[in-house]
C-alpha atoms as a PDB file:
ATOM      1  CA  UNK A   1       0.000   0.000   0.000  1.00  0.00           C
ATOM      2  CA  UNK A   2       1.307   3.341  -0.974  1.00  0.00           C
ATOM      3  CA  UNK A   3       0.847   6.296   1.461  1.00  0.00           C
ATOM      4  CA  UNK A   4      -1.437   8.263  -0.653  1.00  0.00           C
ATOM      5  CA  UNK A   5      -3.646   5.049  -0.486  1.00  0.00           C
ATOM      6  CA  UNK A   6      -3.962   5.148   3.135  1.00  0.00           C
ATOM      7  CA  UNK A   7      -4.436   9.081   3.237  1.00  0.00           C
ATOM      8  CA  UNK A   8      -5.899  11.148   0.742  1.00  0.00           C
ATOM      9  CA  UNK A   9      -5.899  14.971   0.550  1.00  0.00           C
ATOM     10  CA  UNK A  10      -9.222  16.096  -0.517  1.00  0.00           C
ATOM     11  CA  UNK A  11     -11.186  19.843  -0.438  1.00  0.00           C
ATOM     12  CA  UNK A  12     -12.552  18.800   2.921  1.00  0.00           C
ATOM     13  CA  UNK A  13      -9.184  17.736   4.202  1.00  0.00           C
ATOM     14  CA  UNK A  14      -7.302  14.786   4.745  1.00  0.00           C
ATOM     15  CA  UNK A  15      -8.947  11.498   3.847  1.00  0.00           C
ATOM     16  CA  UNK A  16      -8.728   7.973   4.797  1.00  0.00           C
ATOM     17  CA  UNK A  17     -11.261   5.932   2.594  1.00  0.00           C
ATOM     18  CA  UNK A  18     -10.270   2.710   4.057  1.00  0.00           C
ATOM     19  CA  UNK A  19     -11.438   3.747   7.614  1.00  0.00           C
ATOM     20  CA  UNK A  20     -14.187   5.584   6.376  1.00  0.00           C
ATOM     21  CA  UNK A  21     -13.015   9.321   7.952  1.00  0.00           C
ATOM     22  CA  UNK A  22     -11.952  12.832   7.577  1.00  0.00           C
ATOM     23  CA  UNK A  23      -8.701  13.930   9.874  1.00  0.00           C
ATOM     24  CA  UNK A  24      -9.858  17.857  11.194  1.00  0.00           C
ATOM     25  CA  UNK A  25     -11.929  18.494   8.032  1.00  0.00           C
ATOM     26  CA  UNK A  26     -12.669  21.948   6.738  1.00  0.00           C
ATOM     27  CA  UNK A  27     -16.091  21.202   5.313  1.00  0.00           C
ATOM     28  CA  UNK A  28     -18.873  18.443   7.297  1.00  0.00           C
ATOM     29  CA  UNK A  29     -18.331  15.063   6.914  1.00  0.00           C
ATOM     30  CA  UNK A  30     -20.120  11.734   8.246  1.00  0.00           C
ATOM     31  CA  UNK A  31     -16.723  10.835  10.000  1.00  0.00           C
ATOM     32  CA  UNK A  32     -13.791  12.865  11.395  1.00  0.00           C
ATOM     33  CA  UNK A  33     -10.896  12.645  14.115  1.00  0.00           C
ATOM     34  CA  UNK A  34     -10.053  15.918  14.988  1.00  0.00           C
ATOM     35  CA  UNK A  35      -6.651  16.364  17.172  1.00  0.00           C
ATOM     36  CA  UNK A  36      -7.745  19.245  19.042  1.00  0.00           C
ATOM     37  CA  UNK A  37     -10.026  22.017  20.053  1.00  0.00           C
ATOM     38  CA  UNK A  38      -8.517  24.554  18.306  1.00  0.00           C
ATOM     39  CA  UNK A  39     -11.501  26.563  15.463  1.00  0.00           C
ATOM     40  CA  UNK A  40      -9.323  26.184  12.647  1.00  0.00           C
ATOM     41  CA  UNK A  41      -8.984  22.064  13.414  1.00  0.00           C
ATOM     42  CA  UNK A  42     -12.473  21.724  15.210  1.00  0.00           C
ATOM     43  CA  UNK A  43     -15.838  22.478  12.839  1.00  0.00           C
ATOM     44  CA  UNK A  44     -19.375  21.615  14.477  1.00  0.00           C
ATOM     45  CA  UNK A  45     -21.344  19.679  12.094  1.00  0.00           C
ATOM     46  CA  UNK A  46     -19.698  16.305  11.378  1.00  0.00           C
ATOM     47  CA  UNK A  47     -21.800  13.395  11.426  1.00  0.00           C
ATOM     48  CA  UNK A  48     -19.714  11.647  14.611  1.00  0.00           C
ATOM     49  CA  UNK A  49     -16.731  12.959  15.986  1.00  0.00           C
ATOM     50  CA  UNK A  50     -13.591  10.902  17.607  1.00  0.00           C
ATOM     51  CA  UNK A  51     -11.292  12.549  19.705  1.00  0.00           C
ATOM     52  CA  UNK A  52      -9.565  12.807  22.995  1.00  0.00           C
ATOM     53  CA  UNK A  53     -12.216  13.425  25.955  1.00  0.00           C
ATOM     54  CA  UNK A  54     -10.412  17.034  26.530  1.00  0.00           C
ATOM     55  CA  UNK A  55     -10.644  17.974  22.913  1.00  0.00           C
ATOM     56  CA  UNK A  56     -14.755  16.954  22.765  1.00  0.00           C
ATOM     57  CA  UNK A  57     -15.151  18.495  26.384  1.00  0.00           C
ATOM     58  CA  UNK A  58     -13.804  22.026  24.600  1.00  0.00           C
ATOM     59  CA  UNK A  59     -15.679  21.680  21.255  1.00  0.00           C
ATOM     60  CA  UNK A  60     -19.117  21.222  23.911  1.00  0.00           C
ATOM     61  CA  UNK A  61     -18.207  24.505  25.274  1.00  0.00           C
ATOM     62  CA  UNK A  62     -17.594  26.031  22.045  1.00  0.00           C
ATOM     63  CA  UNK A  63     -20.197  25.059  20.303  1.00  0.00           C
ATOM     64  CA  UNK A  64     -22.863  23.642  21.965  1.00  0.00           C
ATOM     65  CA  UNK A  65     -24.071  20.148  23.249  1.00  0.00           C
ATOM     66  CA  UNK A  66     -25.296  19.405  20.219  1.00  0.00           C
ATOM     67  CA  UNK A  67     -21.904  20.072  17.892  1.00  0.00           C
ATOM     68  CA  UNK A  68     -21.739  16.746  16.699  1.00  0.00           C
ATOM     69  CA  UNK A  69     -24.094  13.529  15.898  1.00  0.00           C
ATOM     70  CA  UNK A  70     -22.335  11.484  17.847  1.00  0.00           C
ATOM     71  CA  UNK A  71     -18.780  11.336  19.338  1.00  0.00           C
ATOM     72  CA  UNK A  72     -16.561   8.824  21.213  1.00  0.00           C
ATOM     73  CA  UNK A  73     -13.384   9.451  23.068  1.00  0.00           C
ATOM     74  CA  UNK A  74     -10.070   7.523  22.496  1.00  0.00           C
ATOM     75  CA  UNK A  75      -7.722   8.005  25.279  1.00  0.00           C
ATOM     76  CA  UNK A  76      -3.868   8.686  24.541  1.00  0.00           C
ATOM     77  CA  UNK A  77      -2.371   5.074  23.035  1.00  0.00           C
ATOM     78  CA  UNK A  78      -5.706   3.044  22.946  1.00  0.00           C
ATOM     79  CA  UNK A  79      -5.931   1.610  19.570  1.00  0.00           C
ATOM     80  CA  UNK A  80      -9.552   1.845  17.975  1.00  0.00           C
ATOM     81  CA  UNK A  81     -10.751   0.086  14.683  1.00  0.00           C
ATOM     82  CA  UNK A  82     -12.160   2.391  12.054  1.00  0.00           C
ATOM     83  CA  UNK A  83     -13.183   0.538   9.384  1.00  0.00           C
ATOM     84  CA  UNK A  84     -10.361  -1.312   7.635  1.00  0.00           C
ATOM     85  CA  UNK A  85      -7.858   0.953   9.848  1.00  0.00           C
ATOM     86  CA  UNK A  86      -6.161   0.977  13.288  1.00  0.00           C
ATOM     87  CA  UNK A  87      -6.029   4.525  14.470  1.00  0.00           C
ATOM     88  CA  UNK A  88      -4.156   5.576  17.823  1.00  0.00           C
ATOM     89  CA  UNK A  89      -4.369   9.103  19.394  1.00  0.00           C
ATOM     90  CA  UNK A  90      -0.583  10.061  20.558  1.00  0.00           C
ATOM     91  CA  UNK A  91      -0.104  13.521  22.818  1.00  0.00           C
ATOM     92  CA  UNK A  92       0.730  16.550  20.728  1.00  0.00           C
ATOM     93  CA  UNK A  93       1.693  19.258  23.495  1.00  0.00           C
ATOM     94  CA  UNK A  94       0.051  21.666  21.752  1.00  0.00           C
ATOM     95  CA  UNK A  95      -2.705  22.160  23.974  1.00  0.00           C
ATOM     96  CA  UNK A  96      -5.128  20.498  26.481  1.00  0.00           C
ATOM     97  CA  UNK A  97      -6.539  16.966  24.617  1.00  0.00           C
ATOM     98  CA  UNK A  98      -4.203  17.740  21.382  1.00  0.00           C
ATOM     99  CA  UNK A  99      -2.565  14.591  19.974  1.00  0.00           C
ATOM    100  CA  UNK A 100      -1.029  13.606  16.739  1.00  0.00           C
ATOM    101  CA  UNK A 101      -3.372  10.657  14.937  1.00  0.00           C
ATOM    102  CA  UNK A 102      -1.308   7.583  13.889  1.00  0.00           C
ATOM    103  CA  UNK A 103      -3.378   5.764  11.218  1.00  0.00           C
ATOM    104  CA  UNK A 104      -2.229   1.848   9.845  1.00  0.00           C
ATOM    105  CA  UNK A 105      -3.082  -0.335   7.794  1.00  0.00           C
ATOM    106  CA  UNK A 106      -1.453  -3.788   5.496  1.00  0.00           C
ATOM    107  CA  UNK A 107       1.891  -2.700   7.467  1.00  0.00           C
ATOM    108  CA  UNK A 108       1.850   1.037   6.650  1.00  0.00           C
ATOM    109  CA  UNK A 109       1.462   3.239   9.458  1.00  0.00           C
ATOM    110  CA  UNK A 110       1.350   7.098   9.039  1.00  0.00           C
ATOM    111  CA  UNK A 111       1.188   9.757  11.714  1.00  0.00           C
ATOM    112  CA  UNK A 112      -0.825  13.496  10.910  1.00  0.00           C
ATOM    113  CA  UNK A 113       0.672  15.725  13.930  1.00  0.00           C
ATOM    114  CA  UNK A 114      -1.996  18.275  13.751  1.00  0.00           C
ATOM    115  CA  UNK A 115      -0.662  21.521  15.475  1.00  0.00           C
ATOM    116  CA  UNK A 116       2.328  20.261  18.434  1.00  0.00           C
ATOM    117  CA  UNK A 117       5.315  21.652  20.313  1.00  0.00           C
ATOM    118  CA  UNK A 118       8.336  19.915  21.289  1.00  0.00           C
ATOM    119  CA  UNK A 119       8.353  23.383  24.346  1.00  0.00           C
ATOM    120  CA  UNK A 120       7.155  21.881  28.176  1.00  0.00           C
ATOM    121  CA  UNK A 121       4.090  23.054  28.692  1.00  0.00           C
ATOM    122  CA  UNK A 122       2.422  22.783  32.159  1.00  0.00           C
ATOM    123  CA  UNK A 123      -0.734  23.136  30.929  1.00  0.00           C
ATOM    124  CA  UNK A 124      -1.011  19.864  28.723  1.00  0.00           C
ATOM    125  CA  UNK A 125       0.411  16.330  28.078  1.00  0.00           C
ATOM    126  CA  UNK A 126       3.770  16.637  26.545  1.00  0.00           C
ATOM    127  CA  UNK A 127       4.345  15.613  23.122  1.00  0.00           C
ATOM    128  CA  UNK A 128       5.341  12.197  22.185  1.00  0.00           C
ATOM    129  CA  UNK A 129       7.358  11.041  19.307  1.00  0.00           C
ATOM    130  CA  UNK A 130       5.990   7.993  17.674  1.00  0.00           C
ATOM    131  CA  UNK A 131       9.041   5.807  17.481  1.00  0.00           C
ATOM    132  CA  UNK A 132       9.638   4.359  14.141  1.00  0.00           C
ATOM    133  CA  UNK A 133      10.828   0.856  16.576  1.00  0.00           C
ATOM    134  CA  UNK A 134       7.089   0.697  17.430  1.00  0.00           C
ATOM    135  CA  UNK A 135       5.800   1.162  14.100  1.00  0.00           C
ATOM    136  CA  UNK A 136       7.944  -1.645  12.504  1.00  0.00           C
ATOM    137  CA  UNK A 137       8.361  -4.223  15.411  1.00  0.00           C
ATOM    138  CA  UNK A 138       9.866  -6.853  12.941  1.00  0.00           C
ATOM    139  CA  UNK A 139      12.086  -4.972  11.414  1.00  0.00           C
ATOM    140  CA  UNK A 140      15.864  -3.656  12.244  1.00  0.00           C
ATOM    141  CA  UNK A 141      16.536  -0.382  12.512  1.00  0.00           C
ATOM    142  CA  UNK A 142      20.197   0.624  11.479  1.00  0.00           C
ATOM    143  CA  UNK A 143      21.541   3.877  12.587  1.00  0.00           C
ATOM    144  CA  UNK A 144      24.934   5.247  10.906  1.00  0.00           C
ATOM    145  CA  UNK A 145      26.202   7.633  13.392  1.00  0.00           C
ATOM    146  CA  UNK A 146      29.697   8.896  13.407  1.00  0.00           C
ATOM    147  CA  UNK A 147      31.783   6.691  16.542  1.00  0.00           C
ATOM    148  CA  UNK A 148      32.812   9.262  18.689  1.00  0.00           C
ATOM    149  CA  UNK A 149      30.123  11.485  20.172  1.00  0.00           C
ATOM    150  CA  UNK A 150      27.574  10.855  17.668  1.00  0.00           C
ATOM    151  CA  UNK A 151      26.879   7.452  18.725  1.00  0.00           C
ATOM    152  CA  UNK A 152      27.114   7.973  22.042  1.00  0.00           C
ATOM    153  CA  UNK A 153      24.681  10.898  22.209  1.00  0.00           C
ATOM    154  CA  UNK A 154      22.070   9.322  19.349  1.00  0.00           C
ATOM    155  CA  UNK A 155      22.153   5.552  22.254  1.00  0.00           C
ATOM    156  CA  UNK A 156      21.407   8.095  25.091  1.00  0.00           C
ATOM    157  CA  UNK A 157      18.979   9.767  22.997  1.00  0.00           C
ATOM    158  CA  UNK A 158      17.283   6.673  22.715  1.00  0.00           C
ATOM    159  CA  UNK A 159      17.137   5.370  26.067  1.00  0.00           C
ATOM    160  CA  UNK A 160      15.734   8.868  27.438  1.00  0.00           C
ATOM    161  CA  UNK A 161      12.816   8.053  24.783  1.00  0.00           C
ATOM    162  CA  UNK A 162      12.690   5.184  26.810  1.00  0.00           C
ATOM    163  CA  UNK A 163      13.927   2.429  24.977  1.00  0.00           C
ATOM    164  CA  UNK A 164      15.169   0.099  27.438  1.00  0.00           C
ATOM    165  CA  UNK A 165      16.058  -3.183  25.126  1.00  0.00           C
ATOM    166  CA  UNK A 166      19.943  -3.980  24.613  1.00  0.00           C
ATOM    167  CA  UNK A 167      21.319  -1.694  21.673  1.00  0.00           C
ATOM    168  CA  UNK A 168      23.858  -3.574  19.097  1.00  0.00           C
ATOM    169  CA  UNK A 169      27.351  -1.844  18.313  1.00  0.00           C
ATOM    170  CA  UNK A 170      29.446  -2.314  15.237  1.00  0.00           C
ATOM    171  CA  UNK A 171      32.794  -3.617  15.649  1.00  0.00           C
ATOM    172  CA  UNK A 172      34.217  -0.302  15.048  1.00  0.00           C
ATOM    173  CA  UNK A 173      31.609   1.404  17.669  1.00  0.00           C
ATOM    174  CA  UNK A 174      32.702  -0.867  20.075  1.00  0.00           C
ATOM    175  CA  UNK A 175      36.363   0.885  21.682  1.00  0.00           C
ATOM    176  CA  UNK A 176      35.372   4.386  22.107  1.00  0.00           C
ATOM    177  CA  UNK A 177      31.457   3.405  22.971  1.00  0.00           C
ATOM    178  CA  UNK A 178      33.419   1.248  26.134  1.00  0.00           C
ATOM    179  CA  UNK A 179      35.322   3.917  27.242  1.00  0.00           C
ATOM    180  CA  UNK A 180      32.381   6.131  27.259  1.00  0.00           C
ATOM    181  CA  UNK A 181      30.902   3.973  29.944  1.00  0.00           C
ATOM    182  CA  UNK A 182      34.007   3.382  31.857  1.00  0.00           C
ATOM    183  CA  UNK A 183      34.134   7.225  32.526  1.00  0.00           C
ATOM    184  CA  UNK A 184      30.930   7.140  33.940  1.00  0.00           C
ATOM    185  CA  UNK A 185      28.340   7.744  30.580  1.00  0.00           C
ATOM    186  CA  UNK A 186      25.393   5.836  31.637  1.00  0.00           C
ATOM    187  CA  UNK A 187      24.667   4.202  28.362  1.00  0.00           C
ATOM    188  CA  UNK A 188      22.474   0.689  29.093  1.00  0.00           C
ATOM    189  CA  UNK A 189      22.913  -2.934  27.678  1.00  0.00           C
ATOM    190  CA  UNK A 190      25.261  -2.923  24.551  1.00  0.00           C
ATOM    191  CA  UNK A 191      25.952  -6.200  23.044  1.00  0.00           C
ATOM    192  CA  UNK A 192      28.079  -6.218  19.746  1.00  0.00           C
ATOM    193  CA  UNK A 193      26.659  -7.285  16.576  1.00  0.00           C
ATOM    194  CA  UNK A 194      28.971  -9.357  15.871  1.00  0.00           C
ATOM    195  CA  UNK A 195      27.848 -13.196  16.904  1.00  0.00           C
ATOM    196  CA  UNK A 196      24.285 -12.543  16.695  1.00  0.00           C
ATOM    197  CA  UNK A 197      21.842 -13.843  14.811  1.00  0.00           C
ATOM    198  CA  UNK A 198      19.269 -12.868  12.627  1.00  0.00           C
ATOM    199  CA  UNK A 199      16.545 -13.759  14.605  1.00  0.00           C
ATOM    200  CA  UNK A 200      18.077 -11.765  17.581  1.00  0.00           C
ATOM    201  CA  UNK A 201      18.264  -8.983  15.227  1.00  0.00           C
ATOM    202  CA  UNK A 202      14.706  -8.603  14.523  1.00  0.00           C
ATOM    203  CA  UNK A 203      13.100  -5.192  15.671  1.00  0.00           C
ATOM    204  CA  UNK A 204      16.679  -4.327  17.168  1.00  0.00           C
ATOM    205  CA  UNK A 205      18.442  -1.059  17.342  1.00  0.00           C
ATOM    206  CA  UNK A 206      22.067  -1.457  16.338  1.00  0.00           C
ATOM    207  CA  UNK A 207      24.700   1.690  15.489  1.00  0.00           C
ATOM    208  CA  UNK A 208      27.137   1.573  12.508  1.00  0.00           C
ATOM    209  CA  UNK A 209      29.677   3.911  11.055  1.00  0.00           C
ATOM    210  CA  UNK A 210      27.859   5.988   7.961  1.00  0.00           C
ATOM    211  CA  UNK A 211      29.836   3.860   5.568  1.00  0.00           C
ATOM    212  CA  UNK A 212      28.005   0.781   6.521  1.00  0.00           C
ATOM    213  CA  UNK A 213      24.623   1.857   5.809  1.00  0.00           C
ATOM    214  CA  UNK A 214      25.844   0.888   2.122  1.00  0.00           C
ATOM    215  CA  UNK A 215      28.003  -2.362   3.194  1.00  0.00           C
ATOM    216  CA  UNK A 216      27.377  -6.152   2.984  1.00  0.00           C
ATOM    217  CA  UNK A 217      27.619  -5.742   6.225  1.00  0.00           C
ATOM    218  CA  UNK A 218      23.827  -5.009   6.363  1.00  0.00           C
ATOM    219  CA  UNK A 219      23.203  -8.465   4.983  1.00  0.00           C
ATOM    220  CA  UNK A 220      22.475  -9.888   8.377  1.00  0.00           C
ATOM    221  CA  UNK A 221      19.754  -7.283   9.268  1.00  0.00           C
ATOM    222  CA  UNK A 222      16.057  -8.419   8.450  1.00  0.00           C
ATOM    223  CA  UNK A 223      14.687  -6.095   6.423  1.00  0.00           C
ATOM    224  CA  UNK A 224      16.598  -3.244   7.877  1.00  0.00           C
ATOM    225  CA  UNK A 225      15.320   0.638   8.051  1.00  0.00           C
ATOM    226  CA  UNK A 226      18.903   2.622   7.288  1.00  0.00           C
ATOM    227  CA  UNK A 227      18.830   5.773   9.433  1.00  0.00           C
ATOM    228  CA  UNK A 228      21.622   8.175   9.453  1.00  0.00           C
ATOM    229  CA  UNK A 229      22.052  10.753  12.729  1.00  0.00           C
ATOM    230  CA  UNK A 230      23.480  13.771  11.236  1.00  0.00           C
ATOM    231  CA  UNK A 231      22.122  17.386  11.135  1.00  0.00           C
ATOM    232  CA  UNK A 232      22.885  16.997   7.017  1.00  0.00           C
ATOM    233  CA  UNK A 233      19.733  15.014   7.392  1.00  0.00           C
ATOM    234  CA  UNK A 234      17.591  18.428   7.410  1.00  0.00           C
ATOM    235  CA  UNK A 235      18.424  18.888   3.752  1.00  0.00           C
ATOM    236  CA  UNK A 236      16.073  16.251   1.962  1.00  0.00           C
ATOM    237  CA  UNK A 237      18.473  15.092  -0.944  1.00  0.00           C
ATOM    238  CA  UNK A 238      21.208  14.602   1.158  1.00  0.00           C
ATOM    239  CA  UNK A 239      18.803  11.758   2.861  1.00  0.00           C
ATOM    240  CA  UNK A 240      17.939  10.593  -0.690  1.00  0.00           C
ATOM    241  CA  UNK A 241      21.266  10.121  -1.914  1.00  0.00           C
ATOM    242  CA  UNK A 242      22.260   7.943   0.583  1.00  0.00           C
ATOM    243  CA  UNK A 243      19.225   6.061   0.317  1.00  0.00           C
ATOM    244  CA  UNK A 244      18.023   6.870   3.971  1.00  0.00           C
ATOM    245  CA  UNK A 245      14.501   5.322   4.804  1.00  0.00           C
ATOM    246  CA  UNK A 246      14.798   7.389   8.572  1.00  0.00           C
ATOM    247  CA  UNK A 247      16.963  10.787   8.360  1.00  0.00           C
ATOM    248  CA  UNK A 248      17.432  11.975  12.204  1.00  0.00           C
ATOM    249  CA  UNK A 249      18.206  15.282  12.125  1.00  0.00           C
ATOM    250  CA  UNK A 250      21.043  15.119  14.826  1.00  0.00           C
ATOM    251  CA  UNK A 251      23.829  17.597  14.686  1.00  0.00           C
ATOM    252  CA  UNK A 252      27.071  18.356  17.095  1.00  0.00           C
ATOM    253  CA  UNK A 253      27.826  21.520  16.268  1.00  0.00           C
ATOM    254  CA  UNK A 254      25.954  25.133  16.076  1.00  0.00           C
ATOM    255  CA  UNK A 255      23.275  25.810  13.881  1.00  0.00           C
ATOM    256  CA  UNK A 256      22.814  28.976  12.216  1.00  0.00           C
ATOM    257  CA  UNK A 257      20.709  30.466  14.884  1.00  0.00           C
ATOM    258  CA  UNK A 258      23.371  29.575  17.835  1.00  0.00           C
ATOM    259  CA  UNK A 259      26.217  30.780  15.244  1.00  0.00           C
ATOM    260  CA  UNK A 260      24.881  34.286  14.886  1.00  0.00           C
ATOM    261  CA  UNK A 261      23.709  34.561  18.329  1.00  0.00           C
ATOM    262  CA  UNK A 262      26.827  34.078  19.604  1.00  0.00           C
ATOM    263  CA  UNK A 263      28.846  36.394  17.670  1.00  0.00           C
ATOM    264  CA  UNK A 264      26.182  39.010  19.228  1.00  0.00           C
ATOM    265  CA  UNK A 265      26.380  37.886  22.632  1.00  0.00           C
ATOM    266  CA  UNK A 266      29.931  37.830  22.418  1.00  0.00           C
ATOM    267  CA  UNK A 267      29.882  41.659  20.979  1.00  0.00           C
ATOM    268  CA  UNK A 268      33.388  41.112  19.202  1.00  0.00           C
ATOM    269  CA  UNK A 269      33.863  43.816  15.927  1.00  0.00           C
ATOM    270  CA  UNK A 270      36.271  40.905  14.242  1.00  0.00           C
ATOM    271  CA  UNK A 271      34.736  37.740  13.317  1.00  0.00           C
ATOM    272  CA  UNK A 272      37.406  34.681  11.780  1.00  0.00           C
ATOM    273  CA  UNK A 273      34.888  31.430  10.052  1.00  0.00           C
ATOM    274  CA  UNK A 274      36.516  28.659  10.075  1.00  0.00           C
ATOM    275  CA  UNK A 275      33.569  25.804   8.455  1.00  0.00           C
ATOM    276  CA  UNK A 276      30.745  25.432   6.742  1.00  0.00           C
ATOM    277  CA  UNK A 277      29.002  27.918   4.286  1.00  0.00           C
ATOM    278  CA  UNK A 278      31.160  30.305   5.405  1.00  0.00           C
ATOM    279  CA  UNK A 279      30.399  33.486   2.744  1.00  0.00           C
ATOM    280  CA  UNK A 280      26.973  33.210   4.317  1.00  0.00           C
ATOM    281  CA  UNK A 281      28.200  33.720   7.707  1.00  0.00           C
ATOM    282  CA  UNK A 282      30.635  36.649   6.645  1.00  0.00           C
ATOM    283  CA  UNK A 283      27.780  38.363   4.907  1.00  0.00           C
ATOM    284  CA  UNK A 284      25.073  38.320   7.734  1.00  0.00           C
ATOM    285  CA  UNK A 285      28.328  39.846  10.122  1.00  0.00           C
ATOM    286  CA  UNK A 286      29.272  42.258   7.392  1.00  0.00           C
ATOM    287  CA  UNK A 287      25.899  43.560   7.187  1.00  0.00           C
ATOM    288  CA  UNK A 288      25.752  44.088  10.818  1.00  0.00           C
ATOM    289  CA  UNK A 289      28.647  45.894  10.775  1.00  0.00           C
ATOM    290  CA  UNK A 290      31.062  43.967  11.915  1.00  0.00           C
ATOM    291  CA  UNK A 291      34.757  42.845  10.140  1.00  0.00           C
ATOM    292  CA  UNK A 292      34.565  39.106   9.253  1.00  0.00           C
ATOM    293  CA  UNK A 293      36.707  37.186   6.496  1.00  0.00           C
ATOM    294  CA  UNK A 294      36.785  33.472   5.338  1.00  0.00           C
ATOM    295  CA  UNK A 295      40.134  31.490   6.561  1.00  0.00           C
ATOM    296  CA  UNK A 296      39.509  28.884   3.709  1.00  0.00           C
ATOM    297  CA  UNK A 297      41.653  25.945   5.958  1.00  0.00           C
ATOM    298  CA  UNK A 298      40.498  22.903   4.309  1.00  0.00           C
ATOM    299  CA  UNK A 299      39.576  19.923   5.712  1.00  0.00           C
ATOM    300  CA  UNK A 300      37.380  21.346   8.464  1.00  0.00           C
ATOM    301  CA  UNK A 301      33.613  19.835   8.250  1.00  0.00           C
ATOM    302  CA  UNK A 302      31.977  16.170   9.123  1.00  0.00           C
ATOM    303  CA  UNK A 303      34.196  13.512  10.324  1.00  0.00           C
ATOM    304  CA  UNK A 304      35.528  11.454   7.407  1.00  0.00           C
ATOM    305  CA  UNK A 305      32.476   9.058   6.301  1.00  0.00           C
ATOM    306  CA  UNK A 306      34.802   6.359   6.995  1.00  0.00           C
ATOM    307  CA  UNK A 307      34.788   7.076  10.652  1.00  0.00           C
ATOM    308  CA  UNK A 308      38.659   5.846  10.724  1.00  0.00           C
ATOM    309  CA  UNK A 309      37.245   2.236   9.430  1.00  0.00           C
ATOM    310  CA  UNK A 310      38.102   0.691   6.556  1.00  0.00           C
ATOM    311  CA  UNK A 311      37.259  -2.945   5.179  1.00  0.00           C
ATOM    312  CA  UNK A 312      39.248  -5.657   7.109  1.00  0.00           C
ATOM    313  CA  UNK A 313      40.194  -3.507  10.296  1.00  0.00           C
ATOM    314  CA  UNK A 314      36.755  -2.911  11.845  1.00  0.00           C
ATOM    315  CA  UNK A 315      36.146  -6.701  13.393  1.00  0.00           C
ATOM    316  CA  UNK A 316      33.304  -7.024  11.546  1.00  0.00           C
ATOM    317  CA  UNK A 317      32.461  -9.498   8.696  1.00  0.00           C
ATOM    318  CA  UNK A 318      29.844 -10.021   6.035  1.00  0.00           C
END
């Protein structure tokens, strides 16, 4: 099934024929799940309405007892049958009763945020990501993350979304990942890849240098999802090219934001750029008024691809 199968836009919104229902339509419809209260998201009219108990508690104030022919609340996580689809309401942290809709069916899950904030907010549940692991259970899900600091960060990334299941190292993850531990980086159970089988492998998380992703290596992953950590990932062809299923937008280093709010905070009149699109950053300094010049070094940028691993001297074998 293709995702356009599953979801359909159409004037009245988005539309899932196989359930039988409109996500927040624009128009009146026999059957919509609305993520939240908000007027733009939440029309009276609609022939039965399912969503959160919050979110039909606020449309009732809104607009009356009788906004709706019917409705039925899901609560956050309970999986309800529409039709030929499995939808499950996930919190948005946009506001009180907002959640994101995850919709599946044949195998194919998709997930319409409506309106959401990663921001705390004290006044409503706190958005949840809807782990790709979940989603695809029987599948592996191989991350190429560079092996010092990206890897270590992306494994406690995952465990704070609280993933507590033993993560798999490549041979070449496996030195520096160690000594992260022994100086005291709580990391969880790491087994190496090496040794295990495929079975073992199914629905695991396991870490690879980038060069991997595209190795025969990969062989002994069923049906694996490539994922690459890297803040490159923002930029959609770079996800293409490498023939990333999961970019995670993950980088080490200063966006463009922190860059140029630095040099302000800092107030210095002479600014030296060093990486990167670095005419862009000694325009937006120039035009501020402030002296700032290219140094040109080269080699300055991503960690080699290779990640200092090269066939025959990472441990691992095909």
């Amino acid at each position: 099934m293709r995702p356009e199968e599953l979801l359909t836009p159409t004037p009245s919104g988005v539309c899932c024929q196989t359930g039988g229902f409109h996500i927040d339509p624009t128009r009146p419809v026999d059957k919509a799940v609305i993520t939240h209260g908000h007027s733009d998201h939440a029309r009276p009219g609609h022939g039965a309405v399912l969503a959160t108990q919050e979110t039909l508690d606020l449309m009732r104030l809104r607009y009356g007892d009788n906004f709706a022919g019917s409705t039925q609340a899901a609560k956050p996580g309970e999986t309800l049958t529409l039709g030929g689809a499995k939808v499950t309401l996930h919190p948005a942290g946009h506001v009180l009763g907002s959640a994101q809709v995850a919709v599946e069916c044949n195998g194919l899950t998709i997930v319409a945020s409506g309106d959401y904030k990663n921001a705390g907010d004290p006044t409503c549940a706190p958005f949840e990501l809807v782990q790709s692991v979940a989603v695809f259970p029987e599948r592996a899900h191989l991350v190429g993350a560079y092996s010092l600091g990206k890897a270590q960060r992306v494994i406690a990334l995952i465990r704070k979304a609280g993933y507590e299941r033993p993560i798999y190292l490549h041979g070449a993850m496996e030195k520096i990942t160690s000594y992260y531990q022994q100086r005291g980086v709580d990391l969880g159970e790491l087994r190496p890849v090496r040794g295990a089988d495929k079975g073992e492998l199914a629905g695991a998380i396991a870490l690879c240098p980038p060069s991997s992703l595209q190795d025969v290596w990969t062989r002994r992953f069923p049906d694996p999802v490539p994922c690459f950590a890297s803040g490159w990932m923002r930029v959609r062809a770079r996800a293409r090219q490498r023939g990333v299923e999961l970019p995670l937008v993950i980088s080490d280093h200063a966006d463009w934001d922190d860059l140029t709010a630095t040099i302000a905070a800092t107030g210095a009149s002479e600014i030296w750029v060093t990486h990167g699109q670095e005419d862009a950053l000694v325009h937006w300094s120039t035009s501020r008024g402030l002296k700032a010049r290219p140094l040109a070094i080269v080699g300055y940028g991503d960690e080699d691809e290779s990640d200092g691993t090269t066939d025959g001297k990472t441990g691992e074998t095909p």
